[in-house]
ModelCIF file with pLDDT and N, C-alpha, C, O atoms, coordinates in Angstrom:
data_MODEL
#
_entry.id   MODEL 
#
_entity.id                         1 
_entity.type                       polymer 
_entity.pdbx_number_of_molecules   1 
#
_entity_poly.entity_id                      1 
_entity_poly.type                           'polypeptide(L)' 
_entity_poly.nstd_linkage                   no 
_entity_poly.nstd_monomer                   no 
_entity_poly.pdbx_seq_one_letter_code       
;(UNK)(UNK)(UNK)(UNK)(UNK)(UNK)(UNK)(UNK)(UNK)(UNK)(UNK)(UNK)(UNK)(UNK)(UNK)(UNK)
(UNK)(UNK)(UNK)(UNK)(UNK)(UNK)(UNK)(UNK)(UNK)(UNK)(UNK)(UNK)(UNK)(UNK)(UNK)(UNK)
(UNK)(UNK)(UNK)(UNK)(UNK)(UNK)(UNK)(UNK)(UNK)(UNK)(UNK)(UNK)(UNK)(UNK)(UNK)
;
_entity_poly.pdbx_seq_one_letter_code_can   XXXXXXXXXXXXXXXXXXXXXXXXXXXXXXXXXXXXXXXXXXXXXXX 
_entity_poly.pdbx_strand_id                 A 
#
loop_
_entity_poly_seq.entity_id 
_entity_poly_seq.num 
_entity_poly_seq.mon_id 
_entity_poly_seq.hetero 
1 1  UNK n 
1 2  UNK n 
1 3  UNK n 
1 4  UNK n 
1 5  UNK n 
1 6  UNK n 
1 7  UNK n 
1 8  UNK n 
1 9  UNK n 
1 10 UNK n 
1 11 UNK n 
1 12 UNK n 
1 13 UNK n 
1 14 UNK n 
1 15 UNK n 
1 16 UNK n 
1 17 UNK n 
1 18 UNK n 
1 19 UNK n 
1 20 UNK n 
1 21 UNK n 
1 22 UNK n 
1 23 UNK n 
1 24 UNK n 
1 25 UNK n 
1 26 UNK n 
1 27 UNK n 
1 28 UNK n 
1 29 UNK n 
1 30 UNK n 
1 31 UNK n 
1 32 UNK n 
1 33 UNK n 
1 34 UNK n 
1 35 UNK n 
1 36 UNK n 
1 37 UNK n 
1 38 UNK n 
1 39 UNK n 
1 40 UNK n 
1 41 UNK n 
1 42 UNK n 
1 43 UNK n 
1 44 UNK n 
1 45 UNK n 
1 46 UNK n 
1 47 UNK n 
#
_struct_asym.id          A 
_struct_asym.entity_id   1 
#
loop_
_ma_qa_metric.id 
_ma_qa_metric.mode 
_ma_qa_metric.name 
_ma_qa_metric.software_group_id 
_ma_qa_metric.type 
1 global pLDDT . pLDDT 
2 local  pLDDT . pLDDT 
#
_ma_qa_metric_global.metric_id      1 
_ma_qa_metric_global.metric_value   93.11 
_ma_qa_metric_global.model_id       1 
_ma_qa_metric_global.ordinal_id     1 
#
loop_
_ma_qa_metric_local.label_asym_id 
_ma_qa_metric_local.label_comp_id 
_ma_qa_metric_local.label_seq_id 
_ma_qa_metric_local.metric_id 
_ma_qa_metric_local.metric_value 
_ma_qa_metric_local.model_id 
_ma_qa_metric_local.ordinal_id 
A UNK 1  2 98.00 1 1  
A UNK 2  2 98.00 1 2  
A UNK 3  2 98.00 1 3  
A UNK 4  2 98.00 1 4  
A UNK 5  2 98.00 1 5  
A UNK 6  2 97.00 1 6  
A UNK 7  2 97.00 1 7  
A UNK 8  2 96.00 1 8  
A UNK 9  2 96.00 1 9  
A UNK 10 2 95.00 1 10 
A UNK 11 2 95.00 1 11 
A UNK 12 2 95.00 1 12 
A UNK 13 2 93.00 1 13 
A UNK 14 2 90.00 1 14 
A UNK 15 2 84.00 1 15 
A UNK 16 2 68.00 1 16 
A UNK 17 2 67.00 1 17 
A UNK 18 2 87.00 1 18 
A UNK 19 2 95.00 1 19 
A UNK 20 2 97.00 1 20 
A UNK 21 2 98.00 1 21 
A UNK 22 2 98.00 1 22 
A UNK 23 2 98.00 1 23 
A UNK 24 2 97.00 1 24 
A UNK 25 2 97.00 1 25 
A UNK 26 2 95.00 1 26 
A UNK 27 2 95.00 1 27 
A UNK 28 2 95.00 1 28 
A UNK 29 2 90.00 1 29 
A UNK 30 2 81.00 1 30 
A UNK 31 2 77.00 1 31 
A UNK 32 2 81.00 1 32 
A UNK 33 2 84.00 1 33 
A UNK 34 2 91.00 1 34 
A UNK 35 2 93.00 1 35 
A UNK 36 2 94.00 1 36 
A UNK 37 2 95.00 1 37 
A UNK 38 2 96.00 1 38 
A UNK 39 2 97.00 1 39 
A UNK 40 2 97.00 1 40 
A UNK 41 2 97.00 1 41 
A UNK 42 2 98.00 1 42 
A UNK 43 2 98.00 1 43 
A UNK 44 2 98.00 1 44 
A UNK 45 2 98.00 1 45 
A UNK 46 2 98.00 1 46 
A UNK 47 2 98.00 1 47 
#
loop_
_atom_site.group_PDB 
_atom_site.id 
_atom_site.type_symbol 
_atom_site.label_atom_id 
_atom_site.label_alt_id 
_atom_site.label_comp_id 
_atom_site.label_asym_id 
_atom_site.label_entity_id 
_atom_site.label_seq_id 
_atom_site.pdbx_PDB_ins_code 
_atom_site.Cartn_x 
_atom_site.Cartn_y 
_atom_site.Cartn_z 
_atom_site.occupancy 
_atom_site.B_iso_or_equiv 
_atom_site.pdbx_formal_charge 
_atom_site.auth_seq_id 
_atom_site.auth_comp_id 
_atom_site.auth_asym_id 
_atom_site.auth_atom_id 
_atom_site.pdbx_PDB_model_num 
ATOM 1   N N  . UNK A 1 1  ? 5.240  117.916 83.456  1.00 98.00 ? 1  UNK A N  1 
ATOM 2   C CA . UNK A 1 1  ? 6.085  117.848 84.653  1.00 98.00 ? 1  UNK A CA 1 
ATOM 3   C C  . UNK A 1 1  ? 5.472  118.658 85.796  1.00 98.00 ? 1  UNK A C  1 
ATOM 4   O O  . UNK A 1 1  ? 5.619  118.163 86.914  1.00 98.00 ? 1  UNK A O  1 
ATOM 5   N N  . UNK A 1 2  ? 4.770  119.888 85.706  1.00 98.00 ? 2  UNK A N  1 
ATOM 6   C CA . UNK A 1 2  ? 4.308  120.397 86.705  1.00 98.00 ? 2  UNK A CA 1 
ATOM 7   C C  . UNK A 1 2  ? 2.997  119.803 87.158  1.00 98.00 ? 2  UNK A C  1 
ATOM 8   O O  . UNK A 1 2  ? 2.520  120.113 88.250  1.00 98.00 ? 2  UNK A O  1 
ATOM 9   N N  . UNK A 1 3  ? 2.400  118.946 86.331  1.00 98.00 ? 3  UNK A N  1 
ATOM 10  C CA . UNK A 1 3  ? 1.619  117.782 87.015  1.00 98.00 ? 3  UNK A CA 1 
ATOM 11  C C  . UNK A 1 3  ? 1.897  117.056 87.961  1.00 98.00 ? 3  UNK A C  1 
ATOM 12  O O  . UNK A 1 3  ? 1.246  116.944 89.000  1.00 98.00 ? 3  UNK A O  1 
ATOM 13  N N  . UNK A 1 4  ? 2.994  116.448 87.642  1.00 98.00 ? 4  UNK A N  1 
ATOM 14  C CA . UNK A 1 4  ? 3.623  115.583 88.332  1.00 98.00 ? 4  UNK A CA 1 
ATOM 15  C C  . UNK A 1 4  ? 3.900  116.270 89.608  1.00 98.00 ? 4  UNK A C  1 
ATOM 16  O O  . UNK A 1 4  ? 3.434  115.852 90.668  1.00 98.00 ? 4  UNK A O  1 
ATOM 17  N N  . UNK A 1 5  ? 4.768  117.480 89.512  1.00 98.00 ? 5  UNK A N  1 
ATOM 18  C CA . UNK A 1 5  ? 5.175  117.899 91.132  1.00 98.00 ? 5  UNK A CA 1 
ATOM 19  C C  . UNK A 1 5  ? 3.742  118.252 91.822  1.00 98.00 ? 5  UNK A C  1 
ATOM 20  O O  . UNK A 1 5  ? 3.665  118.104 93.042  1.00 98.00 ? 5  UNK A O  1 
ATOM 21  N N  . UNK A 1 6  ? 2.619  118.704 91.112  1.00 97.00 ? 6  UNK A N  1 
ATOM 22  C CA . UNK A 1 6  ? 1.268  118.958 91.616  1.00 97.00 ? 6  UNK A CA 1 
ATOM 23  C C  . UNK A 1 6  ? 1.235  118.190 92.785  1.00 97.00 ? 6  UNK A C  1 
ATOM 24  O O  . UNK A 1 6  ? 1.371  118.454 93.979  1.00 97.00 ? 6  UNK A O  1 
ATOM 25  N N  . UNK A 1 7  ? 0.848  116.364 91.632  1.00 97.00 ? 7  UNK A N  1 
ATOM 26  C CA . UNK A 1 7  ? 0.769  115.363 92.479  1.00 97.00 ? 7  UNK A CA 1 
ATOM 27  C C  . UNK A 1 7  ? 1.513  115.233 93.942  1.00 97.00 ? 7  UNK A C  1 
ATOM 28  O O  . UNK A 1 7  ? 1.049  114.957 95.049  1.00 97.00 ? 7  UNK A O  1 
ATOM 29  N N  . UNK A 1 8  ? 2.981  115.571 93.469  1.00 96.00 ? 8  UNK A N  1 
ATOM 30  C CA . UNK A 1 8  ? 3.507  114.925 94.244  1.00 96.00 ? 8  UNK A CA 1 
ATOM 31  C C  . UNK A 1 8  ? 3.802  115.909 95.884  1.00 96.00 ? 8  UNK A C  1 
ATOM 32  O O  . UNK A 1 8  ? 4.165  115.549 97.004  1.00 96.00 ? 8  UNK A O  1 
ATOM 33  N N  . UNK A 1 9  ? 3.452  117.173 95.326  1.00 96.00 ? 9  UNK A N  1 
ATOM 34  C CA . UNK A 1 9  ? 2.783  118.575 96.322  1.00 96.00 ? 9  UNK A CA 1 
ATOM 35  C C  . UNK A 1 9  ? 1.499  117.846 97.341  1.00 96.00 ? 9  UNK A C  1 
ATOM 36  O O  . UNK A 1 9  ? 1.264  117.677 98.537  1.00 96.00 ? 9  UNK A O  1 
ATOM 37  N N  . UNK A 1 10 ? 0.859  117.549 95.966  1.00 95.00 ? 10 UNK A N  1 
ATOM 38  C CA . UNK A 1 10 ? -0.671 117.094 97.472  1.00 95.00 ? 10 UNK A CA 1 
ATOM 39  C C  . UNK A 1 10 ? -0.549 116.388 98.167  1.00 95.00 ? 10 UNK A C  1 
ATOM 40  O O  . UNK A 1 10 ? -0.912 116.520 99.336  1.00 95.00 ? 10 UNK A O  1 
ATOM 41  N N  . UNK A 1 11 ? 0.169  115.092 97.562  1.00 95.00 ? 11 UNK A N  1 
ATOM 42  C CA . UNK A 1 11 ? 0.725  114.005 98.738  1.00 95.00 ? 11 UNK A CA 1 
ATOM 43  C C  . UNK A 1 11 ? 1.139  114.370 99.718  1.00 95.00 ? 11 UNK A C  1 
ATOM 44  O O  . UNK A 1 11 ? 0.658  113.872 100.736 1.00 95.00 ? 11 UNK A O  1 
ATOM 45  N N  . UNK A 1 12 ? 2.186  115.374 99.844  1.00 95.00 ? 12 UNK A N  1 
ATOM 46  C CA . UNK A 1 12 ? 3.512  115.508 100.655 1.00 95.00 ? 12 UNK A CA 1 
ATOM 47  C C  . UNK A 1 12 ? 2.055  116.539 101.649 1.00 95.00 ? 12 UNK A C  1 
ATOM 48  O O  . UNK A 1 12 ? 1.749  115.726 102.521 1.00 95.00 ? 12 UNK A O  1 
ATOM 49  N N  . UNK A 1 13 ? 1.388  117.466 101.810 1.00 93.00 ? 13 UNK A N  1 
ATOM 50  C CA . UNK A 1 13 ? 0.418  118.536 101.866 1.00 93.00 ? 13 UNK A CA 1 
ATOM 51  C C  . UNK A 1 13 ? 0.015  117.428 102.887 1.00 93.00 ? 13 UNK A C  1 
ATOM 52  O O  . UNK A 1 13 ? 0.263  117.571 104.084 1.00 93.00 ? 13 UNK A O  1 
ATOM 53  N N  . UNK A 1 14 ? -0.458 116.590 102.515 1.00 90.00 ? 14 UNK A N  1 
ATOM 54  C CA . UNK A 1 14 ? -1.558 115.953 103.633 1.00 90.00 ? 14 UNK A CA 1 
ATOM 55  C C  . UNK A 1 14 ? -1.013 115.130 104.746 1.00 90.00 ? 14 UNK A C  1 
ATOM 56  O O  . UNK A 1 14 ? -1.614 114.690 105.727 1.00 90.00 ? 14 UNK A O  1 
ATOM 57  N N  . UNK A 1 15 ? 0.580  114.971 104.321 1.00 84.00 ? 15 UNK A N  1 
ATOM 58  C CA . UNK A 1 15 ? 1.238  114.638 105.790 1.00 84.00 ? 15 UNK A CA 1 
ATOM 59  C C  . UNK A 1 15 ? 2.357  115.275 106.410 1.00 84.00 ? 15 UNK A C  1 
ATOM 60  O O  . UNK A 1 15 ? 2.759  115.048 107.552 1.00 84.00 ? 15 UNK A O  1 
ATOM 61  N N  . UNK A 1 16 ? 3.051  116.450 105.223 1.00 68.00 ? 16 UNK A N  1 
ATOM 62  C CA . UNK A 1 16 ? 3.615  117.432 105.763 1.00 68.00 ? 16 UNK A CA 1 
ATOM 63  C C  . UNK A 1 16 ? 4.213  118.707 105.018 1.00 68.00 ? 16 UNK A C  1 
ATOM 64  O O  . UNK A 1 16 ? 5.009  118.915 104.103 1.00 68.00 ? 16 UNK A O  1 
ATOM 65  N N  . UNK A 1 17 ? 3.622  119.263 105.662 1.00 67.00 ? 17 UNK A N  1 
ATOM 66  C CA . UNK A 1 17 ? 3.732  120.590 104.669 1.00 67.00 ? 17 UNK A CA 1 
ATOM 67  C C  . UNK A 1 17 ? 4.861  121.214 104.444 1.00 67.00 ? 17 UNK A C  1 
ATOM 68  O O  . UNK A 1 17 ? 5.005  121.942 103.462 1.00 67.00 ? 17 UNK A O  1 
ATOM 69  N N  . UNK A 1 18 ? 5.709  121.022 105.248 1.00 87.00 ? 18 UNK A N  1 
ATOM 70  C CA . UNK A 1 18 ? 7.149  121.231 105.407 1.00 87.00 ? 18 UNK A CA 1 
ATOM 71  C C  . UNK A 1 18 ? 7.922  120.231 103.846 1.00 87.00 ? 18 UNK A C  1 
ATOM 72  O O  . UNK A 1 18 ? 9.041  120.564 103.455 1.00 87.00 ? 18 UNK A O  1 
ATOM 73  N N  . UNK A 1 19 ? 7.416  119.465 103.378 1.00 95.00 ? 19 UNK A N  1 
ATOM 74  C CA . UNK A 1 19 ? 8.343  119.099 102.468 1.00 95.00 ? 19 UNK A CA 1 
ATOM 75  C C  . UNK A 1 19 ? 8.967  119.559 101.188 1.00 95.00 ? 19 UNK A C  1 
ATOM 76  O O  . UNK A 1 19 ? 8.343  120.271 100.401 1.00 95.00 ? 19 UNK A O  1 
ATOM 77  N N  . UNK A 1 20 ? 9.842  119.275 101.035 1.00 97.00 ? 20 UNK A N  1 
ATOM 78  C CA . UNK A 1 20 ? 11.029 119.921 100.384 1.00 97.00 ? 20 UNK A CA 1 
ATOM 79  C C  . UNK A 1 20 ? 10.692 119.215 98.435  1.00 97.00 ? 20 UNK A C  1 
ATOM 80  O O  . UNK A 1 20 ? 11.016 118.061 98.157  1.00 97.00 ? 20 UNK A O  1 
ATOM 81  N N  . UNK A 1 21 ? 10.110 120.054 97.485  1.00 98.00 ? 21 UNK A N  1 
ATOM 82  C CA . UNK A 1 21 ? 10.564 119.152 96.537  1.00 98.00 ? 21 UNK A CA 1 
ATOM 83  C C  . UNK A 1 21 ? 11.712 120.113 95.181  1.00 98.00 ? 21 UNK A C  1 
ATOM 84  O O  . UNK A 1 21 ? 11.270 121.007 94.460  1.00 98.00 ? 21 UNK A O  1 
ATOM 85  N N  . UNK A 1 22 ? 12.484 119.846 95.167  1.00 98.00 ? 22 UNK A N  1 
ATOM 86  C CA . UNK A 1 22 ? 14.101 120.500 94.307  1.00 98.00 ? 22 UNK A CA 1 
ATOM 87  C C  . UNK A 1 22 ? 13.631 119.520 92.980  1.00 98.00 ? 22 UNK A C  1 
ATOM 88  O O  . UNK A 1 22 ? 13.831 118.343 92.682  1.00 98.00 ? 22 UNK A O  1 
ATOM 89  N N  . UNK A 1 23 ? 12.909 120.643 92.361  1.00 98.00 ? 23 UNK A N  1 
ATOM 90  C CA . UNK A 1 23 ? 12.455 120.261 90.501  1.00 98.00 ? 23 UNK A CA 1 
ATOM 91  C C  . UNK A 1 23 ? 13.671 120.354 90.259  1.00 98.00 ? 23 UNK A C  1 
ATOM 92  O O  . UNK A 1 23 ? 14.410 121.189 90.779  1.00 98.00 ? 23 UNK A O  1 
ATOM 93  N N  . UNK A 1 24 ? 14.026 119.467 89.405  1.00 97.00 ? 24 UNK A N  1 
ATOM 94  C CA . UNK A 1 24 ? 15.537 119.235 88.964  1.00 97.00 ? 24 UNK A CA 1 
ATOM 95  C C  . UNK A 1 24 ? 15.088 119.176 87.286  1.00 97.00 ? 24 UNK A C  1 
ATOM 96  O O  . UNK A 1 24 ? 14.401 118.357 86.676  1.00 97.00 ? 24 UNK A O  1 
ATOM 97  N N  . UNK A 1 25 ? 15.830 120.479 86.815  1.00 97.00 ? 25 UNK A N  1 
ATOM 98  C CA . UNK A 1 25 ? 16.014 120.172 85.064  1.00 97.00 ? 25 UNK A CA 1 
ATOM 99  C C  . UNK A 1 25 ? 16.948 119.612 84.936  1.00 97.00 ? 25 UNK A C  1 
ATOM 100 O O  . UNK A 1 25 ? 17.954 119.740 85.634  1.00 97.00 ? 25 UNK A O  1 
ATOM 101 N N  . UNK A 1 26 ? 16.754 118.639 83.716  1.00 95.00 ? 26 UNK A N  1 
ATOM 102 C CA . UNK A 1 26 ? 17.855 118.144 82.752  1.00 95.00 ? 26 UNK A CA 1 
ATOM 103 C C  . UNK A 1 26 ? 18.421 118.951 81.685  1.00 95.00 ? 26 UNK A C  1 
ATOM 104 O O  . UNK A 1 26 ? 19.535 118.635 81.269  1.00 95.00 ? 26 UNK A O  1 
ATOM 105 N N  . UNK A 1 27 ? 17.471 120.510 80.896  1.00 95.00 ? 27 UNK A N  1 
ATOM 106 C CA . UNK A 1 27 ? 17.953 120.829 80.414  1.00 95.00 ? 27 UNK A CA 1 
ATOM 107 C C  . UNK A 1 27 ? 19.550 121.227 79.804  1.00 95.00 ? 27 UNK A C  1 
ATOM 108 O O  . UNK A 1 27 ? 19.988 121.593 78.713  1.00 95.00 ? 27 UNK A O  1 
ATOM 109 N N  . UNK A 1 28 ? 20.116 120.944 81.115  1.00 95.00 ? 28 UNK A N  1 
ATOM 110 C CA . UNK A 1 28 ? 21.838 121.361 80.300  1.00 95.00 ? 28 UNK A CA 1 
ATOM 111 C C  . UNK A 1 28 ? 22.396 120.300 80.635  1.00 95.00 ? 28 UNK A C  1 
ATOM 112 O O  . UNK A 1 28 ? 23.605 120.427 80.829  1.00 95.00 ? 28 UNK A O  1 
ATOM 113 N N  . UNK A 1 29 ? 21.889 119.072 80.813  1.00 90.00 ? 29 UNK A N  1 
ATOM 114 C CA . UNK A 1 29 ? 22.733 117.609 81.261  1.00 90.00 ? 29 UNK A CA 1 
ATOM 115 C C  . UNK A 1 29 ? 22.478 116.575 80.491  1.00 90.00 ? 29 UNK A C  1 
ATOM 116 O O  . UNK A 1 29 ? 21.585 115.777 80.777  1.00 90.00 ? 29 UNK A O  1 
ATOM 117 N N  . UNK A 1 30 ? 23.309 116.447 79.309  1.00 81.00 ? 30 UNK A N  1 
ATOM 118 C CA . UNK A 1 30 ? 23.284 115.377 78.448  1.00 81.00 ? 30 UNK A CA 1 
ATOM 119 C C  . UNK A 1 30 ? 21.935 115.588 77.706  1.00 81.00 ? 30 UNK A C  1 
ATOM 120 O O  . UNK A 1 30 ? 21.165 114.627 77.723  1.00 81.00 ? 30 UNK A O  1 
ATOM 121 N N  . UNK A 1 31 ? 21.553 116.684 77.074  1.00 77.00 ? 31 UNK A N  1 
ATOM 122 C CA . UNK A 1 31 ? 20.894 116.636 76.570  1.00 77.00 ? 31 UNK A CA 1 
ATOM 123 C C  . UNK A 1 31 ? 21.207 117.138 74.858  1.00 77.00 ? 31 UNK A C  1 
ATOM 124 O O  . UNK A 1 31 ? 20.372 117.113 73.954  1.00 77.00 ? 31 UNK A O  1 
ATOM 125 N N  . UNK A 1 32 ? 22.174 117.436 74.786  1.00 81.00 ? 32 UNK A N  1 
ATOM 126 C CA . UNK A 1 32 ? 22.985 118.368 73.973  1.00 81.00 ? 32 UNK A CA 1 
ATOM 127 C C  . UNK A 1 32 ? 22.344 119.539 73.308  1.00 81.00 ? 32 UNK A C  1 
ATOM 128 O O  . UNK A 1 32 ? 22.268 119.613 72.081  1.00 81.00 ? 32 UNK A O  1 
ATOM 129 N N  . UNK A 1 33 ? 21.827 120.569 74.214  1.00 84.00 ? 33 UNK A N  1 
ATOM 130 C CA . UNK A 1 33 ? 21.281 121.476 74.446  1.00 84.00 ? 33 UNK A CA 1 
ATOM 131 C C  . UNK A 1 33 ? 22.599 122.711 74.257  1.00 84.00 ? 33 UNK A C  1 
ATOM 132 O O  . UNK A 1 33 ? 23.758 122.456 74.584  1.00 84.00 ? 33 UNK A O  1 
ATOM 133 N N  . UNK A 1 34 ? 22.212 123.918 73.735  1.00 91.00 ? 34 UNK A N  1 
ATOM 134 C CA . UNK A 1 34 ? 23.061 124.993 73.862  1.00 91.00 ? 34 UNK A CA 1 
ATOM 135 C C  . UNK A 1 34 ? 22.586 126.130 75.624  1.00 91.00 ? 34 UNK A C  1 
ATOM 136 O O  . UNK A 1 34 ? 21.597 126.728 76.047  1.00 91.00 ? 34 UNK A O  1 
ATOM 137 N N  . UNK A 1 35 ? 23.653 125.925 75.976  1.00 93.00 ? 35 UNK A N  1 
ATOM 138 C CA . UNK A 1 35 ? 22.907 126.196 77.405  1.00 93.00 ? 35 UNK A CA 1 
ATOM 139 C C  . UNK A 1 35 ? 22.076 127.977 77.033  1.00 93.00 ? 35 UNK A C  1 
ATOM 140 O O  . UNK A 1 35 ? 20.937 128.406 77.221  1.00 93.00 ? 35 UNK A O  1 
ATOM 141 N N  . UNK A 1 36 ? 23.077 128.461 76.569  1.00 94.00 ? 36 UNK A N  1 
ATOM 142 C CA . UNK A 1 36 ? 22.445 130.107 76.394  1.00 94.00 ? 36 UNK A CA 1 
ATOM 143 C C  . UNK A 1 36 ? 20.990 130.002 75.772  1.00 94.00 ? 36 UNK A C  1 
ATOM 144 O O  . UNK A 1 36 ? 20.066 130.649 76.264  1.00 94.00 ? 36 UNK A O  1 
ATOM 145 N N  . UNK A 1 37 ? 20.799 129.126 74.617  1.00 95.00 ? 37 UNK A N  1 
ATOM 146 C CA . UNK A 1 37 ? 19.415 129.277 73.770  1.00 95.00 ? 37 UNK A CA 1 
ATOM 147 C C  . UNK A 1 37 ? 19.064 128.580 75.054  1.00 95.00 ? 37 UNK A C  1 
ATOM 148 O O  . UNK A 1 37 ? 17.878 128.904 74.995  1.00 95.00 ? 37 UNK A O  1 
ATOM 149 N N  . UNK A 1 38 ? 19.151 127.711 76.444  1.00 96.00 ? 38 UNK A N  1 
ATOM 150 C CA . UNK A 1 38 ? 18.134 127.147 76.633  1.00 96.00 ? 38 UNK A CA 1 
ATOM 151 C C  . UNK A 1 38 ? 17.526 127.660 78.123  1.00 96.00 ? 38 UNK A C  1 
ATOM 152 O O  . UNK A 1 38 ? 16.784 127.016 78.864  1.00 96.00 ? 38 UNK A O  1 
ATOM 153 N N  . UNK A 1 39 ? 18.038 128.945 78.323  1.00 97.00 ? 39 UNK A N  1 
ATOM 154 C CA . UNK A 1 39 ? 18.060 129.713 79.879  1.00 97.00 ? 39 UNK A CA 1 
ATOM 155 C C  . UNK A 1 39 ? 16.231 130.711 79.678  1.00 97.00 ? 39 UNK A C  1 
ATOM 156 O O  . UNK A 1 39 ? 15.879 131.573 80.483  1.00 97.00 ? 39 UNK A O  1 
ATOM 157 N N  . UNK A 1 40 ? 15.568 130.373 78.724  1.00 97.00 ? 40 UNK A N  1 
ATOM 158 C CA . UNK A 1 40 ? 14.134 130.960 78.434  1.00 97.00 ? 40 UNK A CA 1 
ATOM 159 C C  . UNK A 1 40 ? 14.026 130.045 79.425  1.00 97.00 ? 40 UNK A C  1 
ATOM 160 O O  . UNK A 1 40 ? 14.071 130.209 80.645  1.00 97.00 ? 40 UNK A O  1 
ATOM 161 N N  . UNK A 1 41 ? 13.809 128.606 78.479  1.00 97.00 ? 41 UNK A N  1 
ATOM 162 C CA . UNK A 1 41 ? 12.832 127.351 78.816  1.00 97.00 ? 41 UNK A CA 1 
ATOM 163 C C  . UNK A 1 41 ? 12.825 126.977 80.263  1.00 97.00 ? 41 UNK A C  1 
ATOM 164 O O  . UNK A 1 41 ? 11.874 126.464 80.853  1.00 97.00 ? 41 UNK A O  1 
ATOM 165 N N  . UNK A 1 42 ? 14.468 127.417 80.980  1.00 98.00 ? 42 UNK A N  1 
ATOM 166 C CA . UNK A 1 42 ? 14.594 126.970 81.911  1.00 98.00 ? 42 UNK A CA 1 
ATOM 167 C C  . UNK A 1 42 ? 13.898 128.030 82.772  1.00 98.00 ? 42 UNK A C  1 
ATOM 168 O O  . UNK A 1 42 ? 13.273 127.543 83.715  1.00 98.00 ? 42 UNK A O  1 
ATOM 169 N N  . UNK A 1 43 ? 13.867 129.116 82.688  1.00 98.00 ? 43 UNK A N  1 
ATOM 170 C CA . UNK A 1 43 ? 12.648 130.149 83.525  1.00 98.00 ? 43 UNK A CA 1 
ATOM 171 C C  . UNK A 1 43 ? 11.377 129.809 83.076  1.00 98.00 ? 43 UNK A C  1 
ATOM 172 O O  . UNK A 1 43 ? 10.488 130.466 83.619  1.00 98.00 ? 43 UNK A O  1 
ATOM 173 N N  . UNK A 1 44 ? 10.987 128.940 82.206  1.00 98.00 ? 44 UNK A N  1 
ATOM 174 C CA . UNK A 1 44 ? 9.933  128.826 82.289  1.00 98.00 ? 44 UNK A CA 1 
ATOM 175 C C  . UNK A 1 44 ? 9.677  127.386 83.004  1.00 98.00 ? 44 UNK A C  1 
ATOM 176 O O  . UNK A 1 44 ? 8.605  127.136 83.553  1.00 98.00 ? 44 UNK A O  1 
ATOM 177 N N  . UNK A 1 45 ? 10.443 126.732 82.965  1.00 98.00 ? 45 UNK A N  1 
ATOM 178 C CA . UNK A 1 45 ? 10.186 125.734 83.622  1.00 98.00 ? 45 UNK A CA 1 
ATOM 179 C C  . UNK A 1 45 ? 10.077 125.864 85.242  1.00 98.00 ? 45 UNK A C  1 
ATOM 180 O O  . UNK A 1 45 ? 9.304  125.223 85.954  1.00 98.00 ? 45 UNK A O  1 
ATOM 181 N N  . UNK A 1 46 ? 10.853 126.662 85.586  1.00 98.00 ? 46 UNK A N  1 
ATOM 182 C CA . UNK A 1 46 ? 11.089 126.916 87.313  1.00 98.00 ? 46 UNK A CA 1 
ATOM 183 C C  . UNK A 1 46 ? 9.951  127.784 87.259  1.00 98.00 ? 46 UNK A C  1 
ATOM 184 O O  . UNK A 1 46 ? 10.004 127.914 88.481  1.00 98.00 ? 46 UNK A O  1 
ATOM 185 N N  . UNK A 1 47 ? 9.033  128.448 86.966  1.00 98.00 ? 47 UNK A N  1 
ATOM 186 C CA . UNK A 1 47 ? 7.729  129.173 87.086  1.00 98.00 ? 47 UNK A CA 1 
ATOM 187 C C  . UNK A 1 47 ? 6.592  128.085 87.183  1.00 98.00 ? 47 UNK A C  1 
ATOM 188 O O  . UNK A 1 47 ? 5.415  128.430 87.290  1.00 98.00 ? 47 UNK A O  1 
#
């Protein structure tokens, strides 16, 4: 996934740097995840 926003960073970079991208986890949405065990992954994911 942080590939992906890479990508989608350089794109946005070469016509405006100003753009906005809001990584959105699914971790606690229908995933049937315990939210407490899953507040690591989710700091690691937003890093």
């Amino acid at each position: 996934q942080a590939e992906r926003i890479a990508a989608i960073r350089e794109t946005a970079e070469k016509s405006s740097a100003g753009f906005f991208i809001n990584a959105r986890t699914d971790l606690f949405l229908g995933q049937g995840r315990d939210a407490a065990q899953s507040i690591g992954e989710a700091l690691d994911r937003a890093k």
